[in-house]
N, C-alpha and C. Protein backbone atom coordinates (compact mmCIF):
# COMPACT_ATOMS: atom_id res chain seq x y z
N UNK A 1 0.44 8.50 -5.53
CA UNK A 1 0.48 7.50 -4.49
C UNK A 1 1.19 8.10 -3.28
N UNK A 2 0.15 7.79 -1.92
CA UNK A 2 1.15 8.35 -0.75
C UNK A 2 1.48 6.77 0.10
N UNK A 3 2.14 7.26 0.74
CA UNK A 3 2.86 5.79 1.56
C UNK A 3 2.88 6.28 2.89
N UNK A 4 1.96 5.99 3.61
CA UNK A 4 1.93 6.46 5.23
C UNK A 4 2.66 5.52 6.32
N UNK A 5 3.60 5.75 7.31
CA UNK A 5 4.02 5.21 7.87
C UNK A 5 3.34 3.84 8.01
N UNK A 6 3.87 2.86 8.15
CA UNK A 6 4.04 1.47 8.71
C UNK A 6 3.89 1.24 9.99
N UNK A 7 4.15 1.69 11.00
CA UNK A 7 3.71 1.23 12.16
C UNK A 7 3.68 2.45 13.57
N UNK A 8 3.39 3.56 12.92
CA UNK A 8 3.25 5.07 13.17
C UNK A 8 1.95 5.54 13.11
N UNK A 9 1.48 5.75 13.90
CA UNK A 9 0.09 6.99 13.19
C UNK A 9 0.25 7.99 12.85
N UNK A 10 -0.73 8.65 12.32
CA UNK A 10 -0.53 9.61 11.35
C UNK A 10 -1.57 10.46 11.96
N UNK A 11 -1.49 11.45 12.62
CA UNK A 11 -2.51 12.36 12.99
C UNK A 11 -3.30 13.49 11.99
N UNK A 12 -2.18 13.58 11.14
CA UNK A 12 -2.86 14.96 9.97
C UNK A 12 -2.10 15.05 8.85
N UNK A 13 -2.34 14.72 7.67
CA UNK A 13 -2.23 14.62 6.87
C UNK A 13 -2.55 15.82 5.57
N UNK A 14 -1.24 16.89 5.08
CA UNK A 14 -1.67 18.00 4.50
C UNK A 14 -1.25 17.79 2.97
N UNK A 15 -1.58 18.27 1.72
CA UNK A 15 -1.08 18.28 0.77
C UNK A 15 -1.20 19.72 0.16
N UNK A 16 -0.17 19.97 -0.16
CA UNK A 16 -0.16 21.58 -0.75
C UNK A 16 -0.81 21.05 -2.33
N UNK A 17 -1.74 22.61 -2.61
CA UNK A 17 -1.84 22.42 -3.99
C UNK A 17 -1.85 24.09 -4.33
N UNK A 18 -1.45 24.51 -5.73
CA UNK A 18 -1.30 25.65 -6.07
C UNK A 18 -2.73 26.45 -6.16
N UNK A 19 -2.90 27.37 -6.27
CA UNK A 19 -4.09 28.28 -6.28
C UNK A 19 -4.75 28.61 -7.63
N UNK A 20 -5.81 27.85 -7.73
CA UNK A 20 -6.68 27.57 -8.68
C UNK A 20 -6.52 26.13 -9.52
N UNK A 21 -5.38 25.70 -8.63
CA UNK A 21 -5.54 23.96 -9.21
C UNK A 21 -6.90 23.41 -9.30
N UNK A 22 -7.22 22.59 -9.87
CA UNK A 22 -8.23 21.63 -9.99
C UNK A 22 -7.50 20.16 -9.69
N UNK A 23 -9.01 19.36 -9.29
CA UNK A 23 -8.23 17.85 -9.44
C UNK A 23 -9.54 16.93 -10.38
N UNK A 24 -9.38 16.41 -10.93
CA UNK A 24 -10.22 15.79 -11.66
C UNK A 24 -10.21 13.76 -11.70
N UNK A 25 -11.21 13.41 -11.89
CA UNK A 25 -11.30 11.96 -11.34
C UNK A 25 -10.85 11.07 -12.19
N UNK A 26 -10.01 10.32 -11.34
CA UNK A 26 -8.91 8.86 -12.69
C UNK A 26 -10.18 7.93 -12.96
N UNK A 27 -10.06 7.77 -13.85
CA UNK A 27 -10.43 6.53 -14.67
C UNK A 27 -10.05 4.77 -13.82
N UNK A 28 -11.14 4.28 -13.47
CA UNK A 28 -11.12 2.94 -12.83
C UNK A 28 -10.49 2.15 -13.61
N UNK A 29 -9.65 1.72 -13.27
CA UNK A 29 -8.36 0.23 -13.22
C UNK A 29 -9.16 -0.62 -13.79
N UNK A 30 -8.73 -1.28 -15.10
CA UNK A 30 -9.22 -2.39 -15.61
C UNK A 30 -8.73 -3.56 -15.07
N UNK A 31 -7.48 -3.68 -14.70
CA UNK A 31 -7.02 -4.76 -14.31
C UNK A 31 -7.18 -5.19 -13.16
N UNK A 32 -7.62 -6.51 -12.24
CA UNK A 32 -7.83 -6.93 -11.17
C UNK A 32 -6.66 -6.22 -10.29
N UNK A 33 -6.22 -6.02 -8.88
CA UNK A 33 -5.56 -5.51 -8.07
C UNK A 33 -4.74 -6.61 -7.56
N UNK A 34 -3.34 -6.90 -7.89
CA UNK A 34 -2.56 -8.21 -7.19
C UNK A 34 -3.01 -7.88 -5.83
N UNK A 35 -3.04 -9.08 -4.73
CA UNK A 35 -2.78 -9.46 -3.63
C UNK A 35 -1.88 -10.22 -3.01
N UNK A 36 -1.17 -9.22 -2.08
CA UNK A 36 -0.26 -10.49 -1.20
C UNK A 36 -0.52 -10.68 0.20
N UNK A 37 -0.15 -11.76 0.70
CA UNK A 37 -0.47 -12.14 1.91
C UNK A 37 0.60 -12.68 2.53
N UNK A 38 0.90 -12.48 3.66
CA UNK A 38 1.78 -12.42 4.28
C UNK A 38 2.46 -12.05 5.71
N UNK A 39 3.12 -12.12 6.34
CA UNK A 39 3.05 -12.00 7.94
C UNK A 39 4.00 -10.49 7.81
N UNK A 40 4.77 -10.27 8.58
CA UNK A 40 5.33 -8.67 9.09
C UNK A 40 5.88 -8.31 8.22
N UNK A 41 7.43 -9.25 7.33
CA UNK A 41 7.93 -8.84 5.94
C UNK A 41 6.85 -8.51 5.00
N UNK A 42 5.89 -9.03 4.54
CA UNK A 42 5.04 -9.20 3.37
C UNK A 42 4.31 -7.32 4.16
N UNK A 43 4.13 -7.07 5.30
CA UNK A 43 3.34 -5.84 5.47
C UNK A 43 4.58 -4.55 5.66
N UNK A 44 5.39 -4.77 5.68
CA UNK A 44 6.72 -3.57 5.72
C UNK A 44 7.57 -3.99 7.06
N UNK A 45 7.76 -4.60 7.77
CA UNK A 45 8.53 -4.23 8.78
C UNK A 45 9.93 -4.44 8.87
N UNK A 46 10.55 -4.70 7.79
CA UNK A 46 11.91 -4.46 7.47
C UNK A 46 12.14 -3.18 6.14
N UNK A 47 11.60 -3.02 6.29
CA UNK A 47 11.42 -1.93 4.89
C UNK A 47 12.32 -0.62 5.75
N UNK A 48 13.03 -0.24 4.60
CA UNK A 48 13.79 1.03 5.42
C UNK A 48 12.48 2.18 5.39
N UNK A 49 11.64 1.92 4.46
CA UNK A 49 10.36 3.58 4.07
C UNK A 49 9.59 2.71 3.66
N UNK A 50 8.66 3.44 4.12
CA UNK A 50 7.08 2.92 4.00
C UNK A 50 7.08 2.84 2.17
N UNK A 51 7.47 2.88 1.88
CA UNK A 51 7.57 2.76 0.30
C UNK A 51 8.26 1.79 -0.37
N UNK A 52 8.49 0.71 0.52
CA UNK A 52 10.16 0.24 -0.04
C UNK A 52 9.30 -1.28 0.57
N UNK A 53 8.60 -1.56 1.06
CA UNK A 53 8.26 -2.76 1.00
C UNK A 53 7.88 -3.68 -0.34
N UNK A 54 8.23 -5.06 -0.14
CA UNK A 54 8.00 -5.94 -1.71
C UNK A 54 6.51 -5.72 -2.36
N UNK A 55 5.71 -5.26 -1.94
CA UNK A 55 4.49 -5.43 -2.25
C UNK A 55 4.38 -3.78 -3.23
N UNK A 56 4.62 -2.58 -2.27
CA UNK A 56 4.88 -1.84 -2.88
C UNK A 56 5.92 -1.20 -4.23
N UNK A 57 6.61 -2.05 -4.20
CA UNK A 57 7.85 -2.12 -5.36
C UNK A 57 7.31 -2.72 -6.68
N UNK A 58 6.58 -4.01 -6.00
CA UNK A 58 6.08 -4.56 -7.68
C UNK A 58 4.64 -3.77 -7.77
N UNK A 59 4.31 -3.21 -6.90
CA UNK A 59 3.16 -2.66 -7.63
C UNK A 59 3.47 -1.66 -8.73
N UNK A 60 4.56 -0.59 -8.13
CA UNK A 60 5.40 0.52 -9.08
C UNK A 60 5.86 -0.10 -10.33
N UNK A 61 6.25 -0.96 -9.96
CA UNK A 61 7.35 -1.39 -11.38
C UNK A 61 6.42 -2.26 -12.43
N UNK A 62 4.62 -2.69 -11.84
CA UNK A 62 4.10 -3.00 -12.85
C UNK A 62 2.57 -2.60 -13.09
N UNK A 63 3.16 -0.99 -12.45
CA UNK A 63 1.83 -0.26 -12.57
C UNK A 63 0.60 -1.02 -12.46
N UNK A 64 0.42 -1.39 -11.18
CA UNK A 64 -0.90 -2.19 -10.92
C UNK A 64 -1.29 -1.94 -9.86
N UNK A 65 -2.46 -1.99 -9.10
CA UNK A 65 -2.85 -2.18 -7.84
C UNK A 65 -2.64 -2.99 -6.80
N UNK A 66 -2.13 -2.85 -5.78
CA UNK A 66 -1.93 -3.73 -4.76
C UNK A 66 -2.78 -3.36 -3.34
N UNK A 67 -3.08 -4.78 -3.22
CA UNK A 67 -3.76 -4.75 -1.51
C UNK A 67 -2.96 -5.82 -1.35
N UNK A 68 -2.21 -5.42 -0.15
CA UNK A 68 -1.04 -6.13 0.82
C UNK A 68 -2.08 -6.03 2.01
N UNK A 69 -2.30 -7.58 2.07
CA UNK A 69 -2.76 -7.94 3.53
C UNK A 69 -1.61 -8.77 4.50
N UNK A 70 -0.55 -8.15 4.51
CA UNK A 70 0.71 -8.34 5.56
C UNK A 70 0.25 -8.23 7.14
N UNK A 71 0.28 -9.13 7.80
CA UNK A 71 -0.10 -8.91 9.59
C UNK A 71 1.23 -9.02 10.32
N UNK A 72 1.32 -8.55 11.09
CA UNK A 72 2.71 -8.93 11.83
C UNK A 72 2.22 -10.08 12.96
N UNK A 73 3.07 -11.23 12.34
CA UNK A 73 3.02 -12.07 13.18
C UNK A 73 1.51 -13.24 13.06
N UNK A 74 0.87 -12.58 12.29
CA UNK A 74 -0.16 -13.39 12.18
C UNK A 74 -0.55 -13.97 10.68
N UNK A 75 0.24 -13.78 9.31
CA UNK A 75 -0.10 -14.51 8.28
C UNK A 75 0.19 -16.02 8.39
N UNK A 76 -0.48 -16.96 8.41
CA UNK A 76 -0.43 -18.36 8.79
C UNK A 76 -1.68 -19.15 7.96
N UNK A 77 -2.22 -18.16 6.46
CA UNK A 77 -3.00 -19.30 6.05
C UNK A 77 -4.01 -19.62 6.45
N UNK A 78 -4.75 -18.82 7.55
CA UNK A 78 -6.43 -19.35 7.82
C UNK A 78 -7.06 -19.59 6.88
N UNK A 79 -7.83 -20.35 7.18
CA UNK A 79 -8.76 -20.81 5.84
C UNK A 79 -10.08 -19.80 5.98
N UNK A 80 -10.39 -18.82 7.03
CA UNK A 80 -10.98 -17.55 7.20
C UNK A 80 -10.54 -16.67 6.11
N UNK A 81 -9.25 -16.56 6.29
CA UNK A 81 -8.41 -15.60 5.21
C UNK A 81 -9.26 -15.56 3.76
N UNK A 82 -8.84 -16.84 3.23
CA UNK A 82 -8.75 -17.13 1.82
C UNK A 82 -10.59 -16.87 1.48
């Protein structure tokens, strides 16, 4: 898992790998992916690291998938949303 800045762009993105590594393909997630929804807290913007937001924490701690649809300033429940 990478955690890319929060409210930063990211122009280039490198990952070292050793010489003659391979990478081979994970196995698809049986379990549905939690969702949260939520305005600027719910998307990171008090988070000290892009890693440290609530959404990202319980995903770690219960090995599951998360899609955090956090907006700043705009989670309010549209009925578009849902």
């Amino acid at each position: 898992m990478a955690y890319l800045p929060l409210y930063n762009s990211t122009v280039k993105v490198e990952v070292g790998v050793p010489k003659g590594a391979t990478f081979q393909p994970v196995a698809p997630r049986q379990e549905p992916p939690i969702v949260f929804y939520g305005t600027s807290i719910t998307h990171g913007a008090s988070a000290s690291r892009p890693g440290m937001p609530h959404p990202a924490i319980l995903g770690r701690r219960l090995d599951r998938p998360v899609i955090n649809l956090g907006f700043s300033g705009n989670g309010k429940m549209e009925p578009e949303v849902g």
